[in-house]
Protein backbone atom coordinates (compact mmCIF):
# COMPACT_ATOMS: atom_id res chain seq x y z
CA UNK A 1 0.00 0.00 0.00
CA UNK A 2 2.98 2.32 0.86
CA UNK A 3 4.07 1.60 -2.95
CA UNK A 4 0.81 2.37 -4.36
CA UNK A 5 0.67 5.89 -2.43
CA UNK A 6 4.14 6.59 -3.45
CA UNK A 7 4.30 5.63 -7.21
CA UNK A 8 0.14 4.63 -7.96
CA UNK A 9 -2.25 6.32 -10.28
CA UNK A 10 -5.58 6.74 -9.70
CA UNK A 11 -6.61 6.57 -13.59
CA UNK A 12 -4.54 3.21 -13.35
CA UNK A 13 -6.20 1.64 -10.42
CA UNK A 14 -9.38 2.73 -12.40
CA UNK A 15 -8.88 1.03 -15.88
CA UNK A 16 -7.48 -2.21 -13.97
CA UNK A 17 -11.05 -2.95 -11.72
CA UNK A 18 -12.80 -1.93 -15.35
CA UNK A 19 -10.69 -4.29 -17.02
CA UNK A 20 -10.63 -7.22 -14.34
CA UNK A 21 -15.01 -6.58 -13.64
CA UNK A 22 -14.99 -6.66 -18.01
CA UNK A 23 -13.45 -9.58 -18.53
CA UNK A 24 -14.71 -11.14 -15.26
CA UNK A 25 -18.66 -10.23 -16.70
CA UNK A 26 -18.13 -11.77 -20.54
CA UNK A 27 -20.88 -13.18 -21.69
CA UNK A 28 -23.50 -12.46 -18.21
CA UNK A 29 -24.71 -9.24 -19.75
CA UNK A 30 -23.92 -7.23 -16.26
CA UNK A 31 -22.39 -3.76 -16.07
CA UNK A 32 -18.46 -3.89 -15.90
CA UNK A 33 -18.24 -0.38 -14.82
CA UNK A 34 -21.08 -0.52 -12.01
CA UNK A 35 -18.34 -2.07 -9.11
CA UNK A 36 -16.08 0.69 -9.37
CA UNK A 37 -18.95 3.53 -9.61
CA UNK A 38 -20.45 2.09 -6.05
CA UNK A 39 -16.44 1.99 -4.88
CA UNK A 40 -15.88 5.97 -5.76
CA UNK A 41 -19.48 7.50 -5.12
CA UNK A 42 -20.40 5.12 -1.86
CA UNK A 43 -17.51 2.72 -0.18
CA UNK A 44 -14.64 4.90 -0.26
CA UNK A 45 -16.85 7.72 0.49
CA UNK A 46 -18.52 5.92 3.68
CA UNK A 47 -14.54 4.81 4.74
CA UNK A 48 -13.68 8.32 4.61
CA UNK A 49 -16.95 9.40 6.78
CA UNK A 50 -15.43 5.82 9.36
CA UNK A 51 -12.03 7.43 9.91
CA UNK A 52 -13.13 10.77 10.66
CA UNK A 53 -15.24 9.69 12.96
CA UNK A 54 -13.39 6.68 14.42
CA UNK A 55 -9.91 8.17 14.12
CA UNK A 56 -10.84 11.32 14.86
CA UNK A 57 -8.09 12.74 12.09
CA UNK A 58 -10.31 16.05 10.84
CA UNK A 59 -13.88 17.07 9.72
CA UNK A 60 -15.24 14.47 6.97
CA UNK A 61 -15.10 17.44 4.55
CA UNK A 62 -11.26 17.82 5.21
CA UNK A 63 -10.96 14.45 4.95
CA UNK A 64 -12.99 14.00 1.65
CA UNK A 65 -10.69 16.90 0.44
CA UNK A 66 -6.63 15.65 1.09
CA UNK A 67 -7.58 11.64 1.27
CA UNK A 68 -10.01 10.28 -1.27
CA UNK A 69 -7.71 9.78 -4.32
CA UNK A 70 -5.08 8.14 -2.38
CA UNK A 71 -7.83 6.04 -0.39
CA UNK A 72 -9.93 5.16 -3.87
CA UNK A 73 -6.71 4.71 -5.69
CA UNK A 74 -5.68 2.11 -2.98
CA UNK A 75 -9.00 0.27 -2.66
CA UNK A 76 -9.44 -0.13 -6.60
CA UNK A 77 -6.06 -2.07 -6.61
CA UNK A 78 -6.95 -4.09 -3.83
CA UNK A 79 -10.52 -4.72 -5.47
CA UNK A 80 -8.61 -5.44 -8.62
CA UNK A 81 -6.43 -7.99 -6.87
CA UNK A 82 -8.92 -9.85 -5.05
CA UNK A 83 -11.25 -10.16 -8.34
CA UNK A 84 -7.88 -11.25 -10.29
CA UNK A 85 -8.40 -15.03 -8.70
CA UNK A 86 -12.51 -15.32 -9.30
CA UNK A 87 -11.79 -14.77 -13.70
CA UNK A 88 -10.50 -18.44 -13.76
CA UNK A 89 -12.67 -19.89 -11.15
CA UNK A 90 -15.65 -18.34 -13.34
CA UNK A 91 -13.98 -20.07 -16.08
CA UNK A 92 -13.26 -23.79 -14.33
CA UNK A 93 -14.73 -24.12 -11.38
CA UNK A 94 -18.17 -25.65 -10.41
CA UNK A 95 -20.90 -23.35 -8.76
CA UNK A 96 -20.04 -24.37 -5.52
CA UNK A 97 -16.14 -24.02 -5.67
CA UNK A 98 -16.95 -20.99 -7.59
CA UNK A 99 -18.35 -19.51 -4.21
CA UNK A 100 -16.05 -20.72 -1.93
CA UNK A 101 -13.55 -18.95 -3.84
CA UNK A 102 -16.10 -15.95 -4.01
CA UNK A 103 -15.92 -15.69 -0.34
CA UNK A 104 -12.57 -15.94 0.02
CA UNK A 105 -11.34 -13.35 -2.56
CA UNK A 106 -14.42 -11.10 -0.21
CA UNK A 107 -12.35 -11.94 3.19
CA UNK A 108 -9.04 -11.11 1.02
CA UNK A 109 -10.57 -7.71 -0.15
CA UNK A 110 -11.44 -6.74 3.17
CA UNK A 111 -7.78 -7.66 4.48
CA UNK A 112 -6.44 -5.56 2.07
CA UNK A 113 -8.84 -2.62 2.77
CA UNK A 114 -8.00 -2.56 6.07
CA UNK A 115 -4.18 -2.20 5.17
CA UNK A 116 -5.40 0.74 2.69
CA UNK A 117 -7.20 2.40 5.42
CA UNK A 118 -3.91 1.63 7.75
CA UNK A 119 -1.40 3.27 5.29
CA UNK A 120 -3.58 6.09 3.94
CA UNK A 121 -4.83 7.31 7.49
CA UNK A 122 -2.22 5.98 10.18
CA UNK A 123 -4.29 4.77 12.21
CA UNK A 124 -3.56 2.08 15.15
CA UNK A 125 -4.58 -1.78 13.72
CA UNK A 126 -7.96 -1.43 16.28
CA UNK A 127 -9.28 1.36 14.87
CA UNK A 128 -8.78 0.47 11.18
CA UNK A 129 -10.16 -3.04 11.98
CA UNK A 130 -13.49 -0.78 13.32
CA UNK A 131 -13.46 0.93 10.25
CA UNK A 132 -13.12 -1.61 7.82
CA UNK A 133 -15.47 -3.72 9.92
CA UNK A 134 -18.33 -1.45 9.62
CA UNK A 135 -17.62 -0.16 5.61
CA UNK A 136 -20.50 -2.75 5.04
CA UNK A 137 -22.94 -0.08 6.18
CA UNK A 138 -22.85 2.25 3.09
CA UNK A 139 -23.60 -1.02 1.07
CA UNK A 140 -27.13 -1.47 3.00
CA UNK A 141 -28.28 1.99 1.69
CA UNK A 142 -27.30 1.06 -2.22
CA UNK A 143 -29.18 -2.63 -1.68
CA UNK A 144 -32.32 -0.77 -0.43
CA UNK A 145 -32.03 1.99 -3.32
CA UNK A 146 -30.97 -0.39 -5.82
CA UNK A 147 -33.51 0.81 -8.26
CA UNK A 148 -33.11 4.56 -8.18
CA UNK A 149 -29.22 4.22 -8.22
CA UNK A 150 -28.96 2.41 -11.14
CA UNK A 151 -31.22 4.67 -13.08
CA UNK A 152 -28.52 7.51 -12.09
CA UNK A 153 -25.89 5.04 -13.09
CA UNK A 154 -27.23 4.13 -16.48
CA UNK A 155 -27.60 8.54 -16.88
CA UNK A 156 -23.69 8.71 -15.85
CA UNK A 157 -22.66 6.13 -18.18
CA UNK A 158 -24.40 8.22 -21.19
CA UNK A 159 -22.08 10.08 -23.45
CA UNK A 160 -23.60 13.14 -23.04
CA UNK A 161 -23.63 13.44 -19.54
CA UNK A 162 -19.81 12.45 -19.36
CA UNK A 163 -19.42 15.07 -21.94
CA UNK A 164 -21.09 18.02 -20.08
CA UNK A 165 -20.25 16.29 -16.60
CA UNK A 166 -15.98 16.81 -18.03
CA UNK A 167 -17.05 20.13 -19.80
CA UNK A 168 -18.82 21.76 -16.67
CA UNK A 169 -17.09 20.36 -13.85
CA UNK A 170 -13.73 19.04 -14.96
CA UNK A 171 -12.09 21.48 -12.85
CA UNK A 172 -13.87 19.82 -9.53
CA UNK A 173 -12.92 16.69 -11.03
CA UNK A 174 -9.58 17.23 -11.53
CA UNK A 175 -8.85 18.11 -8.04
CA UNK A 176 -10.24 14.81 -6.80
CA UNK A 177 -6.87 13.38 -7.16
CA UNK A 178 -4.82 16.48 -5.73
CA UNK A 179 -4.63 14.47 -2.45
CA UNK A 180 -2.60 11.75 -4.29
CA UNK A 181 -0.43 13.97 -6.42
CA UNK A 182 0.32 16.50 -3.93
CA UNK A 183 1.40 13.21 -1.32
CA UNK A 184 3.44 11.95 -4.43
CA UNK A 185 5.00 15.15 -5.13
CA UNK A 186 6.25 16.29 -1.61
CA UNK A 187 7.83 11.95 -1.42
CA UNK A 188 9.72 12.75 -4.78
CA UNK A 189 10.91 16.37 -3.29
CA UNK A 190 12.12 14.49 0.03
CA UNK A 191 13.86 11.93 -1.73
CA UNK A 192 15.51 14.34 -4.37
CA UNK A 193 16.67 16.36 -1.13
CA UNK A 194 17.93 12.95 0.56
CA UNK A 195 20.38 12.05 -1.46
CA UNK A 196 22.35 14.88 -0.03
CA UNK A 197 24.78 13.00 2.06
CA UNK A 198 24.18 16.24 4.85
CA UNK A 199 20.76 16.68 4.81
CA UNK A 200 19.41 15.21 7.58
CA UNK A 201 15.89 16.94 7.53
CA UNK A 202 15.04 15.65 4.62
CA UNK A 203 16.05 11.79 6.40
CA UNK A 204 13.98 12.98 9.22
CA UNK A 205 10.85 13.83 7.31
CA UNK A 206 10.73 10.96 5.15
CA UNK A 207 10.88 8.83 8.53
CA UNK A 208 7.69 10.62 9.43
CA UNK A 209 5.96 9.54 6.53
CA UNK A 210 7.21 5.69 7.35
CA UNK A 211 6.21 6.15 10.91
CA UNK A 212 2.67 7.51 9.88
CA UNK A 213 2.53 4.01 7.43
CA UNK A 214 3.54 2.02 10.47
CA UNK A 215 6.44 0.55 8.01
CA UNK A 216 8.57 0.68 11.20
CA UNK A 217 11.49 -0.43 10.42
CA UNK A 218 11.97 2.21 7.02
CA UNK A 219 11.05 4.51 9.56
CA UNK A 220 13.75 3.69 12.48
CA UNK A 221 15.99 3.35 9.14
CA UNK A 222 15.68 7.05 8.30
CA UNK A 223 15.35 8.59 11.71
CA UNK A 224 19.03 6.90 12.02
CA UNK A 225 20.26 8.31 9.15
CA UNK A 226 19.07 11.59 10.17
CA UNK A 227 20.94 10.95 14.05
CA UNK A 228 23.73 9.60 11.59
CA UNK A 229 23.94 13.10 9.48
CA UNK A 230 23.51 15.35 12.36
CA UNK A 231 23.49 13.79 16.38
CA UNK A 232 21.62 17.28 17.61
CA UNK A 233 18.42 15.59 15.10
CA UNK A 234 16.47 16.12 18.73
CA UNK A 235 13.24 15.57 16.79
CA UNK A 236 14.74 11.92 15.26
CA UNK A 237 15.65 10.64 18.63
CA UNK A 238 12.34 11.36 20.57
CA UNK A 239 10.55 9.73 17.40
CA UNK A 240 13.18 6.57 17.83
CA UNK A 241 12.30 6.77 21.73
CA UNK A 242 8.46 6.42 20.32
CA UNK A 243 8.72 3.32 18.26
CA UNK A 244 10.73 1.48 21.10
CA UNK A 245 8.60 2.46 23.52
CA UNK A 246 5.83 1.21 21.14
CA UNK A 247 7.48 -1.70 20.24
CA UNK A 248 8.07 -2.70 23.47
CA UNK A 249 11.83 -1.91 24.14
CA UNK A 250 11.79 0.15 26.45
CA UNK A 251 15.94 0.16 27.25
CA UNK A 252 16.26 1.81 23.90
CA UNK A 253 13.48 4.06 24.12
CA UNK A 254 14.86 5.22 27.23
CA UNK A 255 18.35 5.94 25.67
CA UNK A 256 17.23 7.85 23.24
CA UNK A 257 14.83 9.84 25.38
CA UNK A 258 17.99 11.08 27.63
CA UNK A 259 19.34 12.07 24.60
CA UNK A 260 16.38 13.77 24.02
CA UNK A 261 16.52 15.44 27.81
CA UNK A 262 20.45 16.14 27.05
CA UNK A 263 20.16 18.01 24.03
CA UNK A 264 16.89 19.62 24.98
CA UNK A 265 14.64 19.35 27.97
CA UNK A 266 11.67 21.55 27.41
CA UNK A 267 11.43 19.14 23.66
CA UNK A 268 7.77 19.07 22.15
CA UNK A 269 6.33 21.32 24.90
CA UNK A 270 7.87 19.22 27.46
CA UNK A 271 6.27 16.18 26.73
CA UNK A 272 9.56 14.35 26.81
CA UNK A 273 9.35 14.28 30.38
CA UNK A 274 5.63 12.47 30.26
CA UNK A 275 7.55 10.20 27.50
CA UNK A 276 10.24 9.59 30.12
CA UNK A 277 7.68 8.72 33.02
CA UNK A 278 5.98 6.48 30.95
CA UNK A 279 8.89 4.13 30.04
CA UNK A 280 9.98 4.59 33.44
CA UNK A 281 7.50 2.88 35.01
CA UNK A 282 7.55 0.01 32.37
CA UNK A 283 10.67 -0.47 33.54
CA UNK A 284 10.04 -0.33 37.31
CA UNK A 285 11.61 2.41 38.52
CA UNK A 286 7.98 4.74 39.95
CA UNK A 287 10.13 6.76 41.98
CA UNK A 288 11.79 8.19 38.88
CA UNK A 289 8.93 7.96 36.74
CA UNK A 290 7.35 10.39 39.61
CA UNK A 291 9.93 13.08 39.25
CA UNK A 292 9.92 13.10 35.67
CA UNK A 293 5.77 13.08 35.55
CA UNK A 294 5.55 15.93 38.51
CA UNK A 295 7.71 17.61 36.21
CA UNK A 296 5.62 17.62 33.36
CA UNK A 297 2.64 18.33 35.09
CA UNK A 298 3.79 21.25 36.57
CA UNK A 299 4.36 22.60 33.34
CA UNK A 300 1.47 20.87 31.31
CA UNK A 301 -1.64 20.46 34.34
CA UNK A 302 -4.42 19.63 31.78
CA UNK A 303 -2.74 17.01 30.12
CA UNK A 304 -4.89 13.82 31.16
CA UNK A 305 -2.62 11.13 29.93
CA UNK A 306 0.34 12.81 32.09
CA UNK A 307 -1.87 12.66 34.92
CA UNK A 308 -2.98 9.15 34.59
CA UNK A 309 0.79 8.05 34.15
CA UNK A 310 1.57 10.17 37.48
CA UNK A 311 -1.12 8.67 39.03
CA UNK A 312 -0.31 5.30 38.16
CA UNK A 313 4.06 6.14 39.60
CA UNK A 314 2.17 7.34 43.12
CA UNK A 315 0.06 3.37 42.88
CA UNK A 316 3.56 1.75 42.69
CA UNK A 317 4.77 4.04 44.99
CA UNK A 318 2.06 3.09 47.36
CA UNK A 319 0.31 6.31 47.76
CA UNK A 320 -3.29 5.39 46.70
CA UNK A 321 -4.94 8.33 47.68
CA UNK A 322 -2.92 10.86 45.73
CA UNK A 323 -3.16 8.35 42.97
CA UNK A 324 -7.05 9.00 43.45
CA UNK A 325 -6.67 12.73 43.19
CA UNK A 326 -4.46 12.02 39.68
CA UNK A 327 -6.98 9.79 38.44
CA UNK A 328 -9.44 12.28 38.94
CA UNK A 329 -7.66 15.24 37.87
CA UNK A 330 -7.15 13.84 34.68
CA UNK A 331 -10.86 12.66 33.95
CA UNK A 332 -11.81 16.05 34.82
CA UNK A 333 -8.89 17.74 32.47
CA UNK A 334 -10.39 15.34 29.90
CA UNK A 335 -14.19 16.39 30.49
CA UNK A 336 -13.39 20.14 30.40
CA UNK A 337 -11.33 19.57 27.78
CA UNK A 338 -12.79 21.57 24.09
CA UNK A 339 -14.76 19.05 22.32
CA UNK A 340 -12.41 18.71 19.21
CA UNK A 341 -9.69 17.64 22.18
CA UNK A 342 -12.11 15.45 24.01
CA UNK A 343 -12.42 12.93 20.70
CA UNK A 344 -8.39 12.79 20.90
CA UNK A 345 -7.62 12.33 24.63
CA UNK A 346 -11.19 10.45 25.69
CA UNK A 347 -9.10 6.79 26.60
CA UNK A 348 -7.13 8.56 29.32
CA UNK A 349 -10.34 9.48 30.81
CA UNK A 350 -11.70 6.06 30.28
CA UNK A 351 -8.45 4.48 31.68
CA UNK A 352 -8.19 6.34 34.56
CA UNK A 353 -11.96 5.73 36.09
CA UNK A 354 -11.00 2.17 35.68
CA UNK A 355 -7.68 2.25 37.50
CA UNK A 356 -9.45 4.40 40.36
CA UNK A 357 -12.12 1.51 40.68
CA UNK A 358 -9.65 -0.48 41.62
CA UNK A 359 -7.60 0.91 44.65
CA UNK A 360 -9.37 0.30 47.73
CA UNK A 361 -11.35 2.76 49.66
């Protein structure tokens, strides 16, 4: 998927579901172009409506605007692939084997969907499964307004309407793949400016784009180059410090993070210091974790996921009822929070009323 983003065409991914639904539909007298007219104007449409509200990454309108060409592009080549295998089965197999391998190449489409929606929004595997899991609802409308739909679709396919449709709004339809070009055109520009042996920013961004694929190990690649190029990279290390804390190393991620502290301790509004806590306490040290966290919230007292990991160093610590007062603290930062804000940080909220549940009274 991180291929078809960087080098894919969304007039490409088009013609190949026309050509695979054309040659897959010889001889049944169904509409070859119908599949990919429900994937552009309904599925990827209700995906992009999903992540917005799921993954909480922007208004469905801003959405709509920088993501639909590189989400349709990406779910045309995965519906392209998973039709690919059903051609020969229509050709050879018996009804029955015929839909087994139906349902299969269905299981395999949705696989790859939710690696589209993955790649194209960076979102965590839970979320993505959510919104792949529930892209079946769009379909429910079309199968209820079967009949009006494909009146519209038989007035798109006309040559006339295509002709004023291009003539009228070709502009509007043009941009629909801006998303894609524009993400294509800012890779080529970082990797044009990376082969500069000393151009570590251009290392570093292109490891942001890895990171937000969850291709980790392209990403720890470049962030490494960029510490290679220039040590004071601050901004590589704390994202290597990420990963291994996400990846569950947290020795490394704590080496880097002290590198982080070293170089610069106020980094990303302090939140080093939170980062620090956290993998602190994974590795069992609370007291330290509790220095580092008071730290941070003295700077940052509304942050709710600071306050539920300083509230979880004072439970090691053995301190439950200033735990209590964390745990609170940050399900109150969290419910005064601006709504936009309460979307992002709502688990720490959700986490914390569960931890307080459980210390005793």
């Amino acid at each position: 998927m991180g291929e078809i983003l960087d080098r894919g065409s969304l007039l490409y991914a088009s013609l190949s579901a026309l050509v695979v639904m054309l040659v897959l539909n010889t001889g049944r007298g169904l509409s070859f172009y119908t599949p990919l007219l429900i994937l552009a104007g309904v599925y990827v449409p209700g995906l992009l409506v999903l992540a917005a509200l799921l993954g909480r990454i922007g208004s469905p309108a801003a959405v709509f605007q920088r993501d639909y060409s590189p989400l349709l592009t990406s779910v045309a080549m995965a519906f392209s692939a998973a039709v690919l295998p059903l051609i020969l089965a229509a050709w050879t197999a018996p009804p029955p084997i015929f839909l087994l391998i139906a349902a299969l190449a269905l299981a395999y489409f949705m696989v790859l969907v939710f690696l589209a929606v993955r790649t194209v929004f960076g979102l965590g595997n839970g979320t993505s499964a959510g919104v792949t899991a529930l892209s079946w609802i769009p379909l429910v409308a079309v199968v209820f307004l079967w009949a009006p739909i494909s009146m519209l679709l038989h007035l798109i396919a006309s040559p006339f309407f295509l002709f004023y449709a291009f003539y009228f709004l070709g502009g509007e339809l043009s941009n629909l793949g801006g998303g894609l070009r524009n993400r294509q055109h800012f890779r080529r520009m970082l990797d044009a400016a990376a082969i500069n042996p000393h151009d570590g920013e251009a290392q570093y961004q292109l490891g942001l784009i890895y990171q937000q694929r969850h291709q980790y190990t392209e990403a720890i690649r470049r962030f490494q180059a960029a510490v290679a190029i220039d040590p004071t990279e601050t901004d590589a290390h704390f994202q290597l410090g990420r990963i291994a804390r996400q990846q569950d190393r947290p020795a490394d991620a704590l080496a880097h993070f002290q590198t982080v502290l070293q170089q610069d301790e106020k980094h990303s509004q302090s939140e080093i210091h939170r980062e620090m806590g956290a993998v602190l306490l994974v590795l069992g040290r609370p007291e330290e974790a509790r220095r580092e966290l008071a730290l941070y919230i003295d700077r940052r007292p509304y942050d709710p996921e600071g306050l539920y990991y300083l509230g979880q160093a004072l439970e090691q610590l053995g301190q439950p009822a200033q735990a209590r007062e964390m745990y609170s603290a940050a399900v109150e930062a969290v419910r005064t929070a601006p709504r936009y804000r309460r979307r992002i940080v709502g688990r720490w909220s959700r986490l914390a009323q569960k931890q307080a549940g459980k210390l005793p009274a």
